[in-house]
Protein backbone atom coordinates (compact mmCIF):
# COMPACT_ATOMS: atom_id res chain seq x y z
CA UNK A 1 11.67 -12.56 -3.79
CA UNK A 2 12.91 -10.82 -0.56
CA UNK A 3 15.53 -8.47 -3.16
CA UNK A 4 11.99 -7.18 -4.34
CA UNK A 5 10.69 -6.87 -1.18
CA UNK A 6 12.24 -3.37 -0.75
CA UNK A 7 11.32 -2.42 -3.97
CA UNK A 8 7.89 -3.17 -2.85
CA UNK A 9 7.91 -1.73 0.63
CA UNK A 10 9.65 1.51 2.34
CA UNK A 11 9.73 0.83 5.71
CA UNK A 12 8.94 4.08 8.01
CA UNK A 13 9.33 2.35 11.28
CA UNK A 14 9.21 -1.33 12.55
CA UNK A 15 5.95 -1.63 12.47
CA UNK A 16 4.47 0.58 9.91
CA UNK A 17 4.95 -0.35 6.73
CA UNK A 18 3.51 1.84 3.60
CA UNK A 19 3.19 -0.05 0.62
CA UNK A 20 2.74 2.08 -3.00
CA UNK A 21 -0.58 0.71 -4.28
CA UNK A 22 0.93 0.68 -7.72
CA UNK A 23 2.44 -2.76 -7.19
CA UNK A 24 -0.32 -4.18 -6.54
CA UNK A 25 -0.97 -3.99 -10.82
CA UNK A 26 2.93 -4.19 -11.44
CA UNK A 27 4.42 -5.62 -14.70
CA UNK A 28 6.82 -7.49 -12.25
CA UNK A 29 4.54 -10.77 -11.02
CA UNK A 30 6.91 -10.65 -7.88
CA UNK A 31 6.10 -7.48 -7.38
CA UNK A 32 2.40 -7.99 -7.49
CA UNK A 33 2.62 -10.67 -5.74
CA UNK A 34 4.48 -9.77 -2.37
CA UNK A 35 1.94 -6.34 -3.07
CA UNK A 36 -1.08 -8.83 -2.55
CA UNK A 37 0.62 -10.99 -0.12
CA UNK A 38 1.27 -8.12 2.24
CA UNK A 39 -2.22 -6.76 2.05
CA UNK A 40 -4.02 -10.02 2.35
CA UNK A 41 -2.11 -11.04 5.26
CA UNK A 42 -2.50 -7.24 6.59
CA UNK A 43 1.00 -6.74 6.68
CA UNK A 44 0.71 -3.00 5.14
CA UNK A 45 -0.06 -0.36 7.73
CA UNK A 46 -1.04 1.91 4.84
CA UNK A 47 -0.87 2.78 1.42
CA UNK A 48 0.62 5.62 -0.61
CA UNK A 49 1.23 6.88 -4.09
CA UNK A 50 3.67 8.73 -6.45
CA UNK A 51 1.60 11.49 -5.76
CA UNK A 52 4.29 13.60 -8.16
CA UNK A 53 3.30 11.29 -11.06
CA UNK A 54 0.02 12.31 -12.19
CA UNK A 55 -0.13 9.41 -14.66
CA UNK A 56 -0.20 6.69 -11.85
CA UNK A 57 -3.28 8.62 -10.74
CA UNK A 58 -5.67 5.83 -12.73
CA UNK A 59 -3.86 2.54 -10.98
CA UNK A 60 -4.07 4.52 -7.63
CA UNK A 61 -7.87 4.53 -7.78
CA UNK A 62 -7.69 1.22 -9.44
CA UNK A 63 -5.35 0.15 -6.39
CA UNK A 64 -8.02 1.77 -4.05
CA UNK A 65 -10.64 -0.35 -5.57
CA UNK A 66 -8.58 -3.41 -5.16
CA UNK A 67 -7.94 -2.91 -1.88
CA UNK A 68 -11.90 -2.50 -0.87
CA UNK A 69 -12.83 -5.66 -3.25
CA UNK A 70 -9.95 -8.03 -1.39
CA UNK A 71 -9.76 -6.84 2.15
CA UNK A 72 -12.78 -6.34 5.23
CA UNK A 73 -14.11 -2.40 5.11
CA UNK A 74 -12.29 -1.83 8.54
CA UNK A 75 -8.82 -2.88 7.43
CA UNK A 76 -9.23 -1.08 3.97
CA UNK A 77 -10.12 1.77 6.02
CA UNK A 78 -7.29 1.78 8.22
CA UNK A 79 -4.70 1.44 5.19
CA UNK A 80 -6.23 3.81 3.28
CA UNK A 81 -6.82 6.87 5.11
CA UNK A 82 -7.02 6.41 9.00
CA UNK A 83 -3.52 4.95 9.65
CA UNK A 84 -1.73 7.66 7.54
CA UNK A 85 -3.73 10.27 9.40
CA UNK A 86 -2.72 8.80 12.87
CA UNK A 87 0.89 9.15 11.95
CA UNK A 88 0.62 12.70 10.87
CA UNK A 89 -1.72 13.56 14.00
CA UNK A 90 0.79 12.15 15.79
CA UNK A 91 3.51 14.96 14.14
CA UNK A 92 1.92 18.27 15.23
């Protein structure tokens, strides 16, 4: 399970950890599953996309969705949008 881990996961740092909110609705169950495990145990610092492939655009709001059904409003929050923002704030 730990091969797919990277799959799963880029790591940008020690301790911020983006996971691509297409694995959480992968065709690979280990995939989806360390997807879910990391956001359930808030493991993910935030969440990204293929942002180049416009056809992942429906399981990125689908991913969204999951993430605000599964997880406390706060925490959804944070991965979503105000994590990400903090790191690029943080660039300037």
């Amino acid at each position: 399970m730990f091969n797919r881990f990277i799959v799963s996961v880029a790591v940008c740092s020690p301790l911020r950890q983006r996971l691509n909110l297409r694995n959480v609705f992968s065709d690979n169950p280990d995939i989806q599953r360390t997807a879910k495990f990391l956001i359930d145990n808030r493991l993910a610092a935030f969440v990204g996309s293929n942002a180049h492939n416009t056809e992942e655009l429906a399981q990125v709001k689908d991913g969204i969705r999951w993430v605000y059904d599964h997880c406390p409003e706060k925490y959804a929050d944070a991965i979503i949008h105000d994590n990400a923002y903090e790191i690029v704030k943080t660039q300037d």
